[in-house]
PDB file of N, CA and C in Angstrom:
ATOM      1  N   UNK A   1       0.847  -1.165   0.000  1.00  0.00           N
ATOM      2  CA  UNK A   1       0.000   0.000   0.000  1.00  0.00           C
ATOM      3  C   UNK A   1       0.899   1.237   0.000  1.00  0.00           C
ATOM      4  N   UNK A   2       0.514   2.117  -1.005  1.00  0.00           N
ATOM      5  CA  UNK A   2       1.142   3.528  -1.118  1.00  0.00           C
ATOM      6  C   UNK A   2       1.562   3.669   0.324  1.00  0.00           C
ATOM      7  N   UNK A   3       2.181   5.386   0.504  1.00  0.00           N
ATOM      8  CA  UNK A   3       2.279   5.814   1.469  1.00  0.00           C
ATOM      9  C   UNK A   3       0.719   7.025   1.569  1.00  0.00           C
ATOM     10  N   UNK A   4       0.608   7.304   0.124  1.00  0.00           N
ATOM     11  CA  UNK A   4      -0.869   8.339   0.237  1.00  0.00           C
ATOM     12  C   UNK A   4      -2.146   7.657   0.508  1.00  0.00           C
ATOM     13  N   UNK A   5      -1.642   6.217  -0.148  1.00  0.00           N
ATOM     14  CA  UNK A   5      -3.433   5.248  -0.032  1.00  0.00           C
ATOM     15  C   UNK A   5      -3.414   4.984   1.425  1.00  0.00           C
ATOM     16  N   UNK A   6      -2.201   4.544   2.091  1.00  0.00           N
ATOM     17  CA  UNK A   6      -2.469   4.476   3.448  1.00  0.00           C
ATOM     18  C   UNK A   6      -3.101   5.800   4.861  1.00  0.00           C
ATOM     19  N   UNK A   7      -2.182   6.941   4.188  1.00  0.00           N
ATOM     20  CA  UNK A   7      -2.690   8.045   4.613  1.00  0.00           C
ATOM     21  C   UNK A   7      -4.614   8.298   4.860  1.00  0.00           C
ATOM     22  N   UNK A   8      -4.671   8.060   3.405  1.00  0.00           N
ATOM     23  CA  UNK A   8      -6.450   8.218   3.168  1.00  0.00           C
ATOM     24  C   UNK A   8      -6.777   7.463   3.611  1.00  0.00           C
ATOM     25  N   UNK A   9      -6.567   6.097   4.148  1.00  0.00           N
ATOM     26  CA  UNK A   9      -7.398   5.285   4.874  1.00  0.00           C
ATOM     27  C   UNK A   9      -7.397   4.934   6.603  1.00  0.00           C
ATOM     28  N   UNK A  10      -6.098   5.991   6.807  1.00  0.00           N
ATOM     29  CA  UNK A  10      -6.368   6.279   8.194  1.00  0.00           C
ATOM     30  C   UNK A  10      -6.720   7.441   8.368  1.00  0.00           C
ATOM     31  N   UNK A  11      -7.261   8.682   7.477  1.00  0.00           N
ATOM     32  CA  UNK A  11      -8.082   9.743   7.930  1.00  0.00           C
ATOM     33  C   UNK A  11      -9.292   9.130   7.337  1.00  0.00           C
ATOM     34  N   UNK A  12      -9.741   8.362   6.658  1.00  0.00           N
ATOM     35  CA  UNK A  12     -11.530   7.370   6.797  1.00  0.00           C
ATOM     36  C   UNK A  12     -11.416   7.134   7.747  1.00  0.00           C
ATOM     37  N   UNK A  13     -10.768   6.367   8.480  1.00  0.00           N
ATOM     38  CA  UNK A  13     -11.369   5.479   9.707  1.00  0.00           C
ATOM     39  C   UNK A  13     -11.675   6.416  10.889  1.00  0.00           C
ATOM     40  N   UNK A  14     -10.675   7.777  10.551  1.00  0.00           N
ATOM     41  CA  UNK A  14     -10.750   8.084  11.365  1.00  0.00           C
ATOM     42  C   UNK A  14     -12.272   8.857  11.664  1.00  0.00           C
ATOM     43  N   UNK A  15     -12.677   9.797  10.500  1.00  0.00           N
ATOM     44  CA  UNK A  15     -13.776  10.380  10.511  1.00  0.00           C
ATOM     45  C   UNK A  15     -14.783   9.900  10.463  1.00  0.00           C
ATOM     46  N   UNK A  16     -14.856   8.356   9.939  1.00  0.00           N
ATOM     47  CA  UNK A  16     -15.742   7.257  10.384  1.00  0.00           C
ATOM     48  C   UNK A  16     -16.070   7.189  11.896  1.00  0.00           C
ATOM     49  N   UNK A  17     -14.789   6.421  12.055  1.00  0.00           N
ATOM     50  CA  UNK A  17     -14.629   6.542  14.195  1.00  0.00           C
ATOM     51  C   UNK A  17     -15.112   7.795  14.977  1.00  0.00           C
ATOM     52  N   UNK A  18     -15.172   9.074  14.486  1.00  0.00           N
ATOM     53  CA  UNK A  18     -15.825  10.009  14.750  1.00  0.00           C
ATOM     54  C   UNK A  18     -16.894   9.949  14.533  1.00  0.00           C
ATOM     55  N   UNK A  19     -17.718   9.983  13.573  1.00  0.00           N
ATOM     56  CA  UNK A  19     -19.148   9.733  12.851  1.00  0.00           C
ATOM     57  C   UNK A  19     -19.996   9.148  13.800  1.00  0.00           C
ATOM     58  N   UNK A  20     -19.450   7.980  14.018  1.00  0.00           N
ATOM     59  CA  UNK A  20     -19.996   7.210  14.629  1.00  0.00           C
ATOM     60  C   UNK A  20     -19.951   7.680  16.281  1.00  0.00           C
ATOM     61  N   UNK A  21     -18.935   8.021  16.683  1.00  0.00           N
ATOM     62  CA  UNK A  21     -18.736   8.614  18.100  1.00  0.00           C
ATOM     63  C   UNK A  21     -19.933   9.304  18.444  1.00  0.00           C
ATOM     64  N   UNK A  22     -20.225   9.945  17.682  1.00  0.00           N
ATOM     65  CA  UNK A  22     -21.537  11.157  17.524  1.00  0.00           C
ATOM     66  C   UNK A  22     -23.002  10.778  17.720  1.00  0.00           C
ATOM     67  N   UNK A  23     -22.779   9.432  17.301  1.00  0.00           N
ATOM     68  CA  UNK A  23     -24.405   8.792  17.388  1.00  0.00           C
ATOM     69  C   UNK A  23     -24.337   8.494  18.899  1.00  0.00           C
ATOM     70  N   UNK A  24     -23.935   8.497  19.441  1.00  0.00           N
ATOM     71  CA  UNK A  24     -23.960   8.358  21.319  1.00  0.00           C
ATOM     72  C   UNK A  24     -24.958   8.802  21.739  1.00  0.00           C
ATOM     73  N   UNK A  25     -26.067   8.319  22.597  1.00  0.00           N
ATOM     74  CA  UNK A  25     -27.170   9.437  22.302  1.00  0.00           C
ATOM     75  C   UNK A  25     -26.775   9.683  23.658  1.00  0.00           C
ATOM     76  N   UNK A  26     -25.690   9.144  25.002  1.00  0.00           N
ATOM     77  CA  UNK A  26     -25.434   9.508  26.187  1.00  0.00           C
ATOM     78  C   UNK A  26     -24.136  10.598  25.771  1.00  0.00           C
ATOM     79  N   UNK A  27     -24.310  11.337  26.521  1.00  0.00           N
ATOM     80  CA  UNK A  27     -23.044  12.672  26.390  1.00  0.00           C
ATOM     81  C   UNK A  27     -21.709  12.346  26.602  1.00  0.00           C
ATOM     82  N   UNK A  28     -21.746  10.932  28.327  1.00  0.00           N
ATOM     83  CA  UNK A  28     -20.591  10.695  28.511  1.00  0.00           C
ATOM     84  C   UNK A  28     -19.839  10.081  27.622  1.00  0.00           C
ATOM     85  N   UNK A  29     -20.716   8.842  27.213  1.00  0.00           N
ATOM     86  CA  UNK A  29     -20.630   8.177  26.292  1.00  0.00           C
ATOM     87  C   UNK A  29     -19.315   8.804  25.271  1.00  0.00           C
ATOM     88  N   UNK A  30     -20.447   9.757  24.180  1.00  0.00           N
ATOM     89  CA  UNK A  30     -20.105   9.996  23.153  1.00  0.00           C
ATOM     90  C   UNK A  30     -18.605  11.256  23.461  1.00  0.00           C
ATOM     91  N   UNK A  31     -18.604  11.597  24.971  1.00  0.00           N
ATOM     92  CA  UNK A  31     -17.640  12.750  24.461  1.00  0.00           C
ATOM     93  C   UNK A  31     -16.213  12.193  24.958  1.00  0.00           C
ATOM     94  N   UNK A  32     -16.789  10.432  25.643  1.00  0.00           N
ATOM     95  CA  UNK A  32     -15.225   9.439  26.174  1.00  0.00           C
ATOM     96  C   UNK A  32     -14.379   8.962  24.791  1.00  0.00           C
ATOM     97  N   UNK A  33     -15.754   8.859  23.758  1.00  0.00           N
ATOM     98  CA  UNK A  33     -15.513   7.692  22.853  1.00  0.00           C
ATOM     99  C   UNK A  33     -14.492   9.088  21.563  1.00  0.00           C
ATOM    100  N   UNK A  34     -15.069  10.236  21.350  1.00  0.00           N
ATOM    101  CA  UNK A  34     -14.707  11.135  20.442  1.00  0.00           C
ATOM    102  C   UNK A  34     -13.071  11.395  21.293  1.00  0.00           C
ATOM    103  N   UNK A  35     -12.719  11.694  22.458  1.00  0.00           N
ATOM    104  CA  UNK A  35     -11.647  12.050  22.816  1.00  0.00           C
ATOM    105  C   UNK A  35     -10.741  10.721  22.829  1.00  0.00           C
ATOM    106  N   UNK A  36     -10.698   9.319  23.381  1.00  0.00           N
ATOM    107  CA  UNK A  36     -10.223   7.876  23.186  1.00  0.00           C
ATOM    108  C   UNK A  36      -9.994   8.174  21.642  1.00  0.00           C
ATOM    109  N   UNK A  37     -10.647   7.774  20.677  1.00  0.00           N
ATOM    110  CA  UNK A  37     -10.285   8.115  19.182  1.00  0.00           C
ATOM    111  C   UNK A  37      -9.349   9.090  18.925  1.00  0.00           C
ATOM    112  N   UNK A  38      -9.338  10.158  19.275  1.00  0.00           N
ATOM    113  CA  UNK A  38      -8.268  10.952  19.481  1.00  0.00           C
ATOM    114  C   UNK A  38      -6.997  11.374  19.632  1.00  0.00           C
ATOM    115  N   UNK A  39      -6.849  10.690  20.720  1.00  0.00           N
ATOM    116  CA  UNK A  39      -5.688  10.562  21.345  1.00  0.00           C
ATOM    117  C   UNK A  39      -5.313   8.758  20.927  1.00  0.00           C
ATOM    118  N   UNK A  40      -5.727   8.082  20.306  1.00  0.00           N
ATOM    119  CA  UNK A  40      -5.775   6.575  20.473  1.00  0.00           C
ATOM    120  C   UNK A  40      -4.349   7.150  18.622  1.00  0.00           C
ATOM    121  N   UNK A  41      -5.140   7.582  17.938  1.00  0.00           N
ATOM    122  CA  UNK A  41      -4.603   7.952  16.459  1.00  0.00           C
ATOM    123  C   UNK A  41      -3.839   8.704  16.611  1.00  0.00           C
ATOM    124  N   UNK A  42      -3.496   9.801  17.624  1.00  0.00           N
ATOM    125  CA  UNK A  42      -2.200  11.260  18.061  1.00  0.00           C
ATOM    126  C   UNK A  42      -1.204  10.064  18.547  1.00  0.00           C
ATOM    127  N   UNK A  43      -1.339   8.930  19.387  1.00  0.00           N
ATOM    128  CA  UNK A  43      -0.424   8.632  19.952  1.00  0.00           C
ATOM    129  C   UNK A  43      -0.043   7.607  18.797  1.00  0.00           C
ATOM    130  N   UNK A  44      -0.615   7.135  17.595  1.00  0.00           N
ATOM    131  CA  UNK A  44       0.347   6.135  16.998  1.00  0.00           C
ATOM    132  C   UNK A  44       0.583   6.951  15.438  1.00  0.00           C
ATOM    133  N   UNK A  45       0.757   8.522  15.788  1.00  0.00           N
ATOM    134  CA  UNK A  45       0.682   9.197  14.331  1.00  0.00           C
ATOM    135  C   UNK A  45       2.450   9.098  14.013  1.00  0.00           C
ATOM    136  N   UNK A  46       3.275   8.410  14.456  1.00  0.00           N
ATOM    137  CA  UNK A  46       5.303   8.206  14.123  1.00  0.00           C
ATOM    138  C   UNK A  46       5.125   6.867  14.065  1.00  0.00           C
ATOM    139  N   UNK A  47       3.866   5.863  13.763  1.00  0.00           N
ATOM    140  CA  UNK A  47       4.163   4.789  14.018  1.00  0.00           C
ATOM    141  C   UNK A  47       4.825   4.074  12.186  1.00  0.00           C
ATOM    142  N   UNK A  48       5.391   2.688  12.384  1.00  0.00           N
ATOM    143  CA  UNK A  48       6.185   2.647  11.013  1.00  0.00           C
ATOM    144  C   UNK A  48       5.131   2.189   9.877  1.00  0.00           C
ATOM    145  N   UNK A  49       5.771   1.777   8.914  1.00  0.00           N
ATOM    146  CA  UNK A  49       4.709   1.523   8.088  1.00  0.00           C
ATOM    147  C   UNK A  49       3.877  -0.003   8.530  1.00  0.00           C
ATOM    148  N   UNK A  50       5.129  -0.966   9.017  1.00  0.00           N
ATOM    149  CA  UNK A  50       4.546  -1.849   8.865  1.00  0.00           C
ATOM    150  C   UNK A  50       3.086  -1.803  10.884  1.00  0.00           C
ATOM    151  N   UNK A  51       4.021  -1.100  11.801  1.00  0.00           N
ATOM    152  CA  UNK A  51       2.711  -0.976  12.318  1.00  0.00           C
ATOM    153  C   UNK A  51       1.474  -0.424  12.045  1.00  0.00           C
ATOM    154  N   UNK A  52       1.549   0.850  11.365  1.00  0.00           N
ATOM    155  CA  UNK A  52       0.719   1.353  10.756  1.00  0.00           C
ATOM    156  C   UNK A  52      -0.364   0.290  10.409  1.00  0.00           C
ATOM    157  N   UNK A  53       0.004  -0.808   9.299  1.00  0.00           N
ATOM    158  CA  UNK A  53      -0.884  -1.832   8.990  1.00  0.00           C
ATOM    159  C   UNK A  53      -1.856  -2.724   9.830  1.00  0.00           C
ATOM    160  N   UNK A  54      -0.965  -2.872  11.041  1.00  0.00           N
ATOM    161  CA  UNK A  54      -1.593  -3.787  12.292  1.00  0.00           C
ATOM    162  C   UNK A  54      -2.581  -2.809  12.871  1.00  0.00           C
ATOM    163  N   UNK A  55      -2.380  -1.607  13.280  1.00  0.00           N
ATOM    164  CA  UNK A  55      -2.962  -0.455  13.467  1.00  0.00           C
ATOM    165  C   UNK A  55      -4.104  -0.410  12.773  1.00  0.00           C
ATOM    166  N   UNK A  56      -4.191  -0.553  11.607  1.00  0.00           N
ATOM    167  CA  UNK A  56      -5.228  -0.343  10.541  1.00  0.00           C
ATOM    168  C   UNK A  56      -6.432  -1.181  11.152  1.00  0.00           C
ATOM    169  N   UNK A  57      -5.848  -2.803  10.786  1.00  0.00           N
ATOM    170  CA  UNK A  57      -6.423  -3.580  11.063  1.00  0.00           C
ATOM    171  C   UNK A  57      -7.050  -3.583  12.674  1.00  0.00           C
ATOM    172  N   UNK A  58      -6.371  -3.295  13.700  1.00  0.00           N
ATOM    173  CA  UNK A  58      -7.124  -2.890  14.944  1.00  0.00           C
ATOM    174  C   UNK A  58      -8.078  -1.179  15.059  1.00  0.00           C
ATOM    175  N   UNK A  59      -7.934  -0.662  14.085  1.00  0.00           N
ATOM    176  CA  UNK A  59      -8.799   0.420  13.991  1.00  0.00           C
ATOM    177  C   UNK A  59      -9.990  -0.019  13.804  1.00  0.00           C
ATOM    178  N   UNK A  60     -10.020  -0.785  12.618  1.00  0.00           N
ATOM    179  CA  UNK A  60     -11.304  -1.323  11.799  1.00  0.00           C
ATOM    180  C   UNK A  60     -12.133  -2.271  12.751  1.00  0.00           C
ATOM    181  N   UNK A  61     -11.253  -3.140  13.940  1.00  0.00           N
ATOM    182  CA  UNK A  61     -12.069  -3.604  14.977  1.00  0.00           C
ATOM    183  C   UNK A  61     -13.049  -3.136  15.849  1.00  0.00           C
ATOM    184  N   UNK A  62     -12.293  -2.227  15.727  1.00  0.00           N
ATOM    185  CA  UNK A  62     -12.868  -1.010  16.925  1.00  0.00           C
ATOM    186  C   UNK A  62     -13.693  -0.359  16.404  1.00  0.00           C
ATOM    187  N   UNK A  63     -13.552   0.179  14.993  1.00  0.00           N
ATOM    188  CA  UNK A  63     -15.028   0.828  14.377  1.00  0.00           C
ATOM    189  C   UNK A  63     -16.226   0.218  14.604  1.00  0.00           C
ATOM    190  N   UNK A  64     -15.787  -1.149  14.432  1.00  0.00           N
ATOM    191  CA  UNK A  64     -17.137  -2.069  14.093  1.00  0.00           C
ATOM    192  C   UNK A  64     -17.953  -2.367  15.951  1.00  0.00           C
ATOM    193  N   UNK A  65     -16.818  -2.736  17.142  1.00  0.00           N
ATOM    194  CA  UNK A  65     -17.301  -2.623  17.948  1.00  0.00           C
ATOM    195  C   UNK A  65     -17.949  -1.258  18.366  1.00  0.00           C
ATOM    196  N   UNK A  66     -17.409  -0.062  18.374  1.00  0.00           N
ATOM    197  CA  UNK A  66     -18.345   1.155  18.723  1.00  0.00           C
ATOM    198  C   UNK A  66     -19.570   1.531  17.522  1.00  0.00           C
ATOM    199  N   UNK A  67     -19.728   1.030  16.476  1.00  0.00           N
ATOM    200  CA  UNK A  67     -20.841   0.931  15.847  1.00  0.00           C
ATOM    201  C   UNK A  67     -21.928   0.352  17.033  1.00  0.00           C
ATOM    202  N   UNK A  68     -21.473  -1.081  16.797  1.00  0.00           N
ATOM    203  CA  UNK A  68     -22.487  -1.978  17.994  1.00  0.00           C
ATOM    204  C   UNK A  68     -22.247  -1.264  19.273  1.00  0.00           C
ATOM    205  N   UNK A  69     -21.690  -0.632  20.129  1.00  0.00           N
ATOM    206  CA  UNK A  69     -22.172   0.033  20.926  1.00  0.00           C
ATOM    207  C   UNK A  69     -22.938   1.152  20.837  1.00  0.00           C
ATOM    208  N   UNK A  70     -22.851   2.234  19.896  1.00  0.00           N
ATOM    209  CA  UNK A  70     -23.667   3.174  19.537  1.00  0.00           C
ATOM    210  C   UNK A  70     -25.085   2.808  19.108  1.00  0.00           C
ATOM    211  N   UNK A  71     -25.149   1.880  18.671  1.00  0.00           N
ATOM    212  CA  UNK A  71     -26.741   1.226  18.037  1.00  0.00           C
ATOM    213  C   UNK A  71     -27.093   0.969  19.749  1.00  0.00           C
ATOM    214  N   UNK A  72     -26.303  -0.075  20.424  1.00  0.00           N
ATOM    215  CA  UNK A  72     -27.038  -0.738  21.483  1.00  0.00           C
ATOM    216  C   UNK A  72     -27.170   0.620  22.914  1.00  0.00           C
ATOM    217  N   UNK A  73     -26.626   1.600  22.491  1.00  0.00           N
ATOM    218  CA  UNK A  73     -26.726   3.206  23.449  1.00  0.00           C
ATOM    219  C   UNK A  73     -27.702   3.541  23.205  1.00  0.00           C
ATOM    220  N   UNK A  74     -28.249   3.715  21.785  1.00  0.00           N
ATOM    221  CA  UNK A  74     -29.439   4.313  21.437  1.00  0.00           C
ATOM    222  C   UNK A  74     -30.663   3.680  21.698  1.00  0.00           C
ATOM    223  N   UNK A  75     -30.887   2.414  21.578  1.00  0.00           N
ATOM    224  CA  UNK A  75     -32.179   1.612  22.399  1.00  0.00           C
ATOM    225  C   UNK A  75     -32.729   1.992  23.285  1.00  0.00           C
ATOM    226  N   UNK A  76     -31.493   2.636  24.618  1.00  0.00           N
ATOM    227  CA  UNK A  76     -31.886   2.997  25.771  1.00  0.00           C
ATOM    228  C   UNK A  76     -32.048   4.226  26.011  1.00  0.00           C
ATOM    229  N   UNK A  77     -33.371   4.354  25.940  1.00  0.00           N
ATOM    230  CA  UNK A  77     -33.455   6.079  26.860  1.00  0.00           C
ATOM    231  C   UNK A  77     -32.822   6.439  27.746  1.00  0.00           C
ATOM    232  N   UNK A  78     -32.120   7.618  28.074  1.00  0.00           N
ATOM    233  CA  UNK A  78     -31.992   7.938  29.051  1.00  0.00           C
ATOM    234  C   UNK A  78     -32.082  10.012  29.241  1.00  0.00           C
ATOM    235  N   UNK A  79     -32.000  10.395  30.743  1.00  0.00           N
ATOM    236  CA  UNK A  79     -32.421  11.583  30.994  1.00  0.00           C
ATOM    237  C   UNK A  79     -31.268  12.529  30.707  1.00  0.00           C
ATOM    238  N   UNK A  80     -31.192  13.696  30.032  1.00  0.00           N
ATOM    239  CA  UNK A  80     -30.405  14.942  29.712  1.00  0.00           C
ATOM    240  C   UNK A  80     -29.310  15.105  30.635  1.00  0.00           C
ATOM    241  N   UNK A  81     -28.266  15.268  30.607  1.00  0.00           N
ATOM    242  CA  UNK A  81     -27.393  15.340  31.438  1.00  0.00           C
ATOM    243  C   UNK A  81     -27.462  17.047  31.500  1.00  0.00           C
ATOM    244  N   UNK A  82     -26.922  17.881  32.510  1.00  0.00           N
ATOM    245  CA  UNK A  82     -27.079  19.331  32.359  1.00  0.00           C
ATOM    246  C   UNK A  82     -25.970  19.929  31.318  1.00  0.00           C
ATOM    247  N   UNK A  83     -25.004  19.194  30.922  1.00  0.00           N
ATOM    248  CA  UNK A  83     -24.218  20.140  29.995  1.00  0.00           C
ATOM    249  C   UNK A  83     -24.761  20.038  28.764  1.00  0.00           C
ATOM    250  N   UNK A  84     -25.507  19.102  28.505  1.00  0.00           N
ATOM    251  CA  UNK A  84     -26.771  18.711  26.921  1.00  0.00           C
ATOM    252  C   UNK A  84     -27.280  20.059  26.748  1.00  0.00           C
TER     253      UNK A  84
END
C-alpha cells in the first residue's frame, strides 16, 4: 500500500470513528468515545509503516465494535445530562 493510499485510509477510519462517536445518544458516552479516538490515532501518528498496517487492522475492529455500541446506546433512553 502507497504511502498516500495508506494516509487516506487512516483519515476514513478516522472520521468514520468520529461519525460514529456522535451517534452516542449519552453525552458521557459519546464525548469518552470522540476524545479515546483521538488521542488513540495522536499517539500512533510516528508509528512505522509496517505498524501502521496492524494499526489499521485494529482500527477497523474497533469501528465495528463502537458501531455496535452506539446502536445498542441508542435503544436505551436515558435523561439529559445538564451540559446537553
Amino acid at each position: 500500500m502507497s504511502q498516500s493510499a495508506t494516509r487516506q485510509t487512516v483519515l476514513q477510519l478516522y472520521r468514520s470513528m468520529q461519525r460514529e462517536a456522535n451517534k452516542f445518544s449519552s453525552y458521557n458516552f459519546r464525548e469518552y468515545s470522540k476524545r479515546r479516538i483521538a488521542l488513540g490515532f495522536r499517539e500512533n501518528k510516528l508509528a512505522t509503516p509496517d505498524q501502521t498496517k496492524d494499526l489499521i487492522v485494529q482500527s477497523q475492529n474497533d469501528y465495528e465494535m463502537l458501531k455496535r455500541q452506539a446502536t445498542i446506546n441508542s435503544l436505551y433512553a436515558h435523561r439529559k445530562v445538564v451540559v446537553e
